[in-house]
Every structure is written in C-alpha cells, then in structure tokens.
Protein backbone atom coordinates (compact mmCIF):
# COMPACT_ATOMS: atom_id res chain seq x y z
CA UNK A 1 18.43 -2.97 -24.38
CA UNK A 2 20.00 -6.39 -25.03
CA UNK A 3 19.15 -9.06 -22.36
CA UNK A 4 20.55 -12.47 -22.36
CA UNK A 5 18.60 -15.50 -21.53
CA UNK A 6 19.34 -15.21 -17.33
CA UNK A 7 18.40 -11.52 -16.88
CA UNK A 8 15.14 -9.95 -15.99
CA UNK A 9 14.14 -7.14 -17.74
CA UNK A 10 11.85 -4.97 -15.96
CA UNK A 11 9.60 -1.62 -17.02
CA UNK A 12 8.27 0.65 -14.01
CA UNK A 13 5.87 3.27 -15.27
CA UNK A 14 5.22 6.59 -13.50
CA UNK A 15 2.24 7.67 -12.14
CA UNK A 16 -0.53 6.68 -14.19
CA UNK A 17 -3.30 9.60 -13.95
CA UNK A 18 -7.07 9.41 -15.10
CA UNK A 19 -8.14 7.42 -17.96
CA UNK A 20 -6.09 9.09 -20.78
CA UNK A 21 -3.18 7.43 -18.71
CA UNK A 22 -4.94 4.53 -18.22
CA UNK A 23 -5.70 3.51 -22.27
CA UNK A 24 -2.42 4.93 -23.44
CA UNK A 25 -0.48 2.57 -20.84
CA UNK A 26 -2.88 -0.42 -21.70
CA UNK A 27 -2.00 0.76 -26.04
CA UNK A 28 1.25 1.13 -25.01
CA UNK A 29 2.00 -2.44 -23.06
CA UNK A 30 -0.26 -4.14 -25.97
CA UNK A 31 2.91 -2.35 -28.58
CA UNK A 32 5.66 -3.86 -26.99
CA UNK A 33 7.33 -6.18 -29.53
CA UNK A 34 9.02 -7.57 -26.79
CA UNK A 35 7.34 -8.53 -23.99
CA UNK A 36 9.54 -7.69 -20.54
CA UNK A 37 9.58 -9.93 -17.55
CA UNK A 38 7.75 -8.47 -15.06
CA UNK A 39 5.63 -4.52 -15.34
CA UNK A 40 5.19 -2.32 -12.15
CA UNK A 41 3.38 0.49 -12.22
CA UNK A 42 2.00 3.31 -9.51
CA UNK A 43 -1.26 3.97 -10.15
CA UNK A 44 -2.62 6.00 -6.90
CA UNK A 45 -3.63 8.68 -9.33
CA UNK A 46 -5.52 6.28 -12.08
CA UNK A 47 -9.01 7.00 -11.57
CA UNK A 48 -9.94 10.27 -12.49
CA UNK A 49 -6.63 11.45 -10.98
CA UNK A 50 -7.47 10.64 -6.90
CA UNK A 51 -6.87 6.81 -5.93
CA UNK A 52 -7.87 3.25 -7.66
CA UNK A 53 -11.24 1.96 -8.00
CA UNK A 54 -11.77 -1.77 -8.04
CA UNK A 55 -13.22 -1.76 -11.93
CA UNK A 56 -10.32 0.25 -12.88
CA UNK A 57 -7.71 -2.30 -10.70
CA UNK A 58 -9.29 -5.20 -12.71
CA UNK A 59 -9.00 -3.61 -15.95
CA UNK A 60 -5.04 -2.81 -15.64
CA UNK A 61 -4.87 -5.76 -14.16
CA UNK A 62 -5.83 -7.46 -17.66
CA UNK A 63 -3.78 -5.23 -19.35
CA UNK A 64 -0.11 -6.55 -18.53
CA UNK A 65 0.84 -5.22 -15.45
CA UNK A 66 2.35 -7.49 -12.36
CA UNK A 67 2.50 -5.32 -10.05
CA UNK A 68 1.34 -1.91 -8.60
CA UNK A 69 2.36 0.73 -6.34
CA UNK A 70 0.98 3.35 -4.97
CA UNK A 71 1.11 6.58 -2.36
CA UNK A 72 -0.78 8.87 -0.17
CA UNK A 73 -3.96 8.99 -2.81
CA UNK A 74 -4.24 5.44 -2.77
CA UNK A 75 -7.26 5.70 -0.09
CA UNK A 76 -8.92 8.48 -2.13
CA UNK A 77 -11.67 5.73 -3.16
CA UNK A 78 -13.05 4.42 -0.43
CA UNK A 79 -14.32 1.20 -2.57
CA UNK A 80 -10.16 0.35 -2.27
CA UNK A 81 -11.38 -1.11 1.00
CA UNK A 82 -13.60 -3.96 -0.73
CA UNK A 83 -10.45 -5.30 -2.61
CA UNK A 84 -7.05 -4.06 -1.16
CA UNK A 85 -6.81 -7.36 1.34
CA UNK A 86 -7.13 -9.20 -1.74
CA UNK A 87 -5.11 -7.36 -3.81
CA UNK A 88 -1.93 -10.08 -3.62
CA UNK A 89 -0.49 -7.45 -6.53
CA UNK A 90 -0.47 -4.51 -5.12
CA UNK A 91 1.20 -2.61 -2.36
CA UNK A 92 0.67 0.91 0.07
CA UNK A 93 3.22 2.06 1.10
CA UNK A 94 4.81 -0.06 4.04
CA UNK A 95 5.21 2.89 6.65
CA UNK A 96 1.69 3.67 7.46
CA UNK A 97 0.78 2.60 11.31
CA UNK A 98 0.62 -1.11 12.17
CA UNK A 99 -2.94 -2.12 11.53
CA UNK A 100 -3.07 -0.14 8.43
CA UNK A 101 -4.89 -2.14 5.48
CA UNK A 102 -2.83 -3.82 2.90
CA UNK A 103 0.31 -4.78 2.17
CA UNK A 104 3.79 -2.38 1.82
CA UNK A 105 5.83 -5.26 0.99
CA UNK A 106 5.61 -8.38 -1.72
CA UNK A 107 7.26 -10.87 -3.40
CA UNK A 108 6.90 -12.34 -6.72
CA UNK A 109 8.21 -15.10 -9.01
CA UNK A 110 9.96 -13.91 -11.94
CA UNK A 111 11.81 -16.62 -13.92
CA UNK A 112 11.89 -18.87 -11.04
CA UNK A 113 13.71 -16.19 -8.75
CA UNK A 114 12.25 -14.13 -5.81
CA UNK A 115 11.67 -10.31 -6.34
CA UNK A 116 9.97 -7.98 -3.82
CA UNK A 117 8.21 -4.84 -4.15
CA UNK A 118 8.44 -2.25 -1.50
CA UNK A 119 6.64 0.91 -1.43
CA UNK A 120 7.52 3.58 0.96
CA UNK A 121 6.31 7.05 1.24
CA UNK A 122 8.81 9.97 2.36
CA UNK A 123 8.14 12.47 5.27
CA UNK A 124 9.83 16.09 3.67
CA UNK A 125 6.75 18.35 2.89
CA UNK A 126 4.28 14.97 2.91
CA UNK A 127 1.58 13.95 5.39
CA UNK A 128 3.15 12.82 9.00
CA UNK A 129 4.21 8.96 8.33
CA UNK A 130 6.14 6.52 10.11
CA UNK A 131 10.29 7.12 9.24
CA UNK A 132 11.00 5.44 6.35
CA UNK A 133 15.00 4.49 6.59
CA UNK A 134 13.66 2.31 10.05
CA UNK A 135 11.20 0.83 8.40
CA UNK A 136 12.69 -0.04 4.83
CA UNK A 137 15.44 -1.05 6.42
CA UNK A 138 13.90 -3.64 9.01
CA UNK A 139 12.14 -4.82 5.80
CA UNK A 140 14.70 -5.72 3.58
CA UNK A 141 16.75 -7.20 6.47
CA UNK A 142 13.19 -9.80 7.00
CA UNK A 143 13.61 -10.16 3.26
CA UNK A 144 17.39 -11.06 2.75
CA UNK A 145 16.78 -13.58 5.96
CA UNK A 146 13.99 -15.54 3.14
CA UNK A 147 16.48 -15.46 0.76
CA UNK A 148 15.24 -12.94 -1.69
CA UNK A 149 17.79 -11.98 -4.47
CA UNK A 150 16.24 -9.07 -6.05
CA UNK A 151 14.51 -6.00 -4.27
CA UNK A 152 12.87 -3.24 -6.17
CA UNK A 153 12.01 -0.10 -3.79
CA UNK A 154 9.43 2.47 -5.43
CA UNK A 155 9.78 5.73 -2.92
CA UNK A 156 6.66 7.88 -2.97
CA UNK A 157 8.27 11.23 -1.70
CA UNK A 158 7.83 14.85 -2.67
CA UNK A 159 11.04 16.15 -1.93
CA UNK A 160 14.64 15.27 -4.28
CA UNK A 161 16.97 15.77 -1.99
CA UNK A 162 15.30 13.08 0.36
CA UNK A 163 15.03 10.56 -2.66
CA UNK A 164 18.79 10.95 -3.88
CA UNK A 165 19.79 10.44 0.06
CA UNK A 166 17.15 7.47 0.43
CA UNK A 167 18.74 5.93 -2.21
CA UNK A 168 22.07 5.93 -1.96
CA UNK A 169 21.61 5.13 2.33
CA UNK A 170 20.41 1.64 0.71
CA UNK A 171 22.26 1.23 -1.78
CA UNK A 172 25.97 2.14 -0.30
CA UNK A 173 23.99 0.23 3.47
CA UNK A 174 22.79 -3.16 1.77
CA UNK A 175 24.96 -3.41 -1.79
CA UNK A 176 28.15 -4.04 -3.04
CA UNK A 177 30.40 -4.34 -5.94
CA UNK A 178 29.95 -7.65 -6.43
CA UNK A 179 26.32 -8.26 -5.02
CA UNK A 180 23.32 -6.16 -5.34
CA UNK A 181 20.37 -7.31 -3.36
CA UNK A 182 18.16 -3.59 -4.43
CA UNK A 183 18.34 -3.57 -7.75
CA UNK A 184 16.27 -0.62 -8.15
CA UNK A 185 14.70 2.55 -6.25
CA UNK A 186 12.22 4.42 -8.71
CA UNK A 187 11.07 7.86 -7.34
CA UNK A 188 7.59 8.85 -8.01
CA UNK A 189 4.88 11.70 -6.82
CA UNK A 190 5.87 14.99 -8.42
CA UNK A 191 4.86 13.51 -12.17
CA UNK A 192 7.69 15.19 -13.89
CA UNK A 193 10.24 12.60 -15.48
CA UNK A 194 13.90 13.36 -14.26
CA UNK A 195 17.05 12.80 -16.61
CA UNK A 196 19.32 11.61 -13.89
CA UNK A 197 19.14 7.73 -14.65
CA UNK A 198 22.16 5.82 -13.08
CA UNK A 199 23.15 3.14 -11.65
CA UNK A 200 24.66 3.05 -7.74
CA UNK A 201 26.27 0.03 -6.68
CA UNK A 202 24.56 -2.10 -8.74
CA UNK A 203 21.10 -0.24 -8.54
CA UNK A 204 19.43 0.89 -11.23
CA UNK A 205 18.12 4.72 -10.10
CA UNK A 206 15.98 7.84 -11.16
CA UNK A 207 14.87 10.03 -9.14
CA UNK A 208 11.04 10.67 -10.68
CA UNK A 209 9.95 8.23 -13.10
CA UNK A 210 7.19 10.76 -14.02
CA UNK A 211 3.58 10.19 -15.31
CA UNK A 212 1.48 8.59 -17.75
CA UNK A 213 -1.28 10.92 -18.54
CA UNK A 214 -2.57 13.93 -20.70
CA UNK A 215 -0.09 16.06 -21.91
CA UNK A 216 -1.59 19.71 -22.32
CA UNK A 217 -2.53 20.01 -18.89
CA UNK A 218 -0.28 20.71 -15.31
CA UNK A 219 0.69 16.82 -14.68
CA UNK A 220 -2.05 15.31 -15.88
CA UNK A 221 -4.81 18.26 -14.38
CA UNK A 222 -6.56 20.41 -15.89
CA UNK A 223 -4.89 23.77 -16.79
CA UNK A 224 -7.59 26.40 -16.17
CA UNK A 225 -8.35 24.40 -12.68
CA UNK A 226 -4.98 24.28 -11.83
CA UNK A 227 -4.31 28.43 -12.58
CA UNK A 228 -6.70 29.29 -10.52
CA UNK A 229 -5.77 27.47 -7.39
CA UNK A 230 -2.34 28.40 -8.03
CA UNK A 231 -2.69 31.80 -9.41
CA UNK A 232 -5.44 32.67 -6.40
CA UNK A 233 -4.26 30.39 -3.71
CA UNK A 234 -8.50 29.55 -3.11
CA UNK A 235 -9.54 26.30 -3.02
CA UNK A 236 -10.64 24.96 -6.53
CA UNK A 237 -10.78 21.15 -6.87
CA UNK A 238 -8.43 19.94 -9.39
CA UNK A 239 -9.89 18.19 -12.36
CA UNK A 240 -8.19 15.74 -14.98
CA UNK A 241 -7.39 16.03 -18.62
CA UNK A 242 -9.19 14.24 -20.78
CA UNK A 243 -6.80 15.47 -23.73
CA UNK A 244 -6.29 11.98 -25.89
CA UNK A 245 -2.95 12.88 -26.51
CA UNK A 246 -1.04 11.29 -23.74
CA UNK A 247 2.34 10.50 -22.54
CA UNK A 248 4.07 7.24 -20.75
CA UNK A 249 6.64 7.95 -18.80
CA UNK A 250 9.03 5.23 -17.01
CA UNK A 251 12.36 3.59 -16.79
CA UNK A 252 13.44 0.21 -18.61
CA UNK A 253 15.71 -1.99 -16.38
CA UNK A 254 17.99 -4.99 -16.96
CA UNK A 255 18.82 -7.38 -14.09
CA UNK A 256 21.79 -9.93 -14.74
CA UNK A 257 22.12 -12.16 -12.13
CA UNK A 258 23.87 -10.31 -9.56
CA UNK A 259 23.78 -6.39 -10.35
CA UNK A 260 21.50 -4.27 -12.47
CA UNK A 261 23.93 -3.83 -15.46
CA UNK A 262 21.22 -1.13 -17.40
CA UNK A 263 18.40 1.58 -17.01
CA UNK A 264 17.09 3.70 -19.64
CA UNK A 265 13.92 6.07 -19.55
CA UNK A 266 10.99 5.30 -21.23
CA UNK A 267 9.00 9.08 -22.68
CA UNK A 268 6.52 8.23 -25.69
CA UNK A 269 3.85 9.73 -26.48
CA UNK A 270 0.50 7.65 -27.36
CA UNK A 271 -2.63 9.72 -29.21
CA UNK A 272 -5.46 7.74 -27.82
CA UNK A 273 -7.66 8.81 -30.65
CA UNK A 274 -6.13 6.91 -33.13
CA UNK A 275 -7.79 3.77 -31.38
C-alpha cells in the first residue's frame, strides 16, 4: 500500500480471542517491516475468550497497539473496573446508559492531526442498548464542532444488514466527495472476515474485520464445546483454543488528507510455536 509522507496509514485488527490471538498479534505487529501510524484493535474477547483483564491490557498495550475497542464482553472481567477510568486508550461502546463506566468516544494525535475512536454496539439480535444512529450521530456532530478531521467508527453489531445500513447512513449523512470527516467504519462481533472491502464516500469499509485467534476451532472456541451446545441446544460453557496455529485478521487503511484513498484486508496466519 504506498503512502506518501501526509497520509496516515492505519491497521484495525478483528477480534482478538484468548492468548493464541493475543501472541500471534503481538509476533505479528513485532513483523511489520513497516511500522503504520496508528494500530486499533477490539479485544473484548482477549482473555481466555470473555473480556480484558488488566495484566493482559498492559501487555498489548506494550506490544504496539494505540488503541482498543471493544463490545458487549468487555465487562466479562470484573477486574476491568480497577483500570477502565484510566484506560485513556481504550473505549466501550458509547451507547450504554449515561453513567456507564468508561469512555465510547476518544481522540488521539496522529502526525499532529486529531483522530477519534468511536465504538458503538448495534441493537438487531444484541442485548437491549441505547439506539445507536442518535447517539453516533450526536457524537460526531460534538466532534466536528472541536475540529476533528478524521473519525474512525468500529460498530460492534451482530447483524449485516444493520452494519451495511449503519454505514452508509454516516457516510452518505456526514461525507462528501470532496471531504470525508469518517474515514472508516470497521464491523466486528461475528469473527468471520468478510470480502466486501470498499470505500463509500471517502470511507474506507468492511463489514466484519474478523478475528485473531486459533484456527481449528468455531471462531476461536473450542470445537467439541461448541458441537455440543450447538448440536444439543444445553448449556455447555464455551472454552478457547489453545491451537498455536493462529490467524490475524484485519483491514489496512490509507488516509490522504481529505478522503481514505485505500483499504485492503489483512488474513495471515502466525504458528505460535515457532517462537
């Protein structure tokens, strides 16, 4: 992806799930010959598949990402309480009741120009949430009024239909031809990397990033777990894969000035053995 000296290049990486997803994203950043601007990543699945834990925050932290978002498993450890308030790089998603702990919104300096984060869950066949086109929207209006130039939106939402509509509400509502204050909306949640990269009105799109994780399992779980809650619709608890052989899913992203000119997906696979 060729970048001149002005643009931003950007990586979001899908759903990173259990700690096969966490060393083959830290491997994987650590291989980059060249380094992008700025990392995001959603990581409510990265400890042991269910939410964050602080010691596992710190260590991706250390390992090259910016930024993280996150979804409705990001309160699956409770110890997120100790450190979310403090977390100044990472964000729940914004629609959750007033009151709610954390942060759905942030902005960061990236080559001396403002870029926010929002995270926003959906509502189709999710948990009851507060809408998400009022709230996103009343957001990025706050956000243009501060003079932000670039807003990237990662949607947390089960349902495809809802992101593709999402989307395009923002991007056909807030962009134009020649100006393009989104310059990305990154679906995540269902783990499984779409090939529908695009870009709509000068936003970079896909519609699932996917997952970094195990491979041989059912999106990062365990197979045999995962038959027999599906297969016998009993309650079994799901349990990761601790298969070494991982993937990293994710989009690449290039920002110049105005627009987001380029977006191509990012599907490796990383044997964590080999370390």
């Amino acid at each position: 992806m060729n970048k001149t000296k002005d643009c931003i290049k950007l990586i979001f990486l899908g759903d990173i799930t259990g700690r096969q997803g966490r060393t083959a994203v830290k491997s994987y950043i650590a291989s980059l010959e060249e380094k992008p601007d700025f990392i995001i990543a959603n990581i409510e699945n990265a400890s042991h598949g269910f939410g964050l834990t602080k010691k596992n925050y710190e260590d991706l932290s250390a390992g090259g990402i910016d930024c993280f978002t996150s979804g409705n498993h990001i309160w699956d450890k409770k110890d997120i309480y100790e450190y979310i308030d403090e977390a100044k790089n990472m964000v729940r998603p914004i629609n959750y009741p007033a009151g709610t702990r954390g942060i759905g919104s942030q902005i960061f300096e990236v080559k001396g120009q403002k870029l926010a984060v929002i995270n926003v869950l959906g509502r189709v066949f999710m948990p009851p949430i507060d809408s998400p086109w009022q709230v996103v929207t009343k957001e990025i209006e706050k956000l243009k009024e501060i003079n932000v130039k670039h807003i990237v939106i990662d949607f947390h939402a089960e349902a495809t239909a809802e992101k593709i509509c999402f989307a395009k509400y923002l991007a056909y509502t807030f962009n134009t031809e020649d100006y393009a204050i989104i310059k990305a909306f990154f679906g995540t949640h269902t783990h499984v990397q779409t090939a529908d990269e695009q870009i709509y009105c000068g936003m970079a799109y896909i519609t699932d990033a996917g997952f970094c994780g195990a491979t041989d399992g059912v999106i990062g779980m365990e197979f045999e777990t995962s038959l027999k809650r599906l297969s016998t619709s009993l309650p079994e608890r799901y349990e990761i894969s601790e298969n070494p052989i991982a993937q990293i899913n994710g989009v690449e992203v290039l920002i110049d000035g105005t627009k987001s000119t380029q977006i191509k997906r990012i599907n490796v696979i990383v044997n964590n053995k080999e370390d």
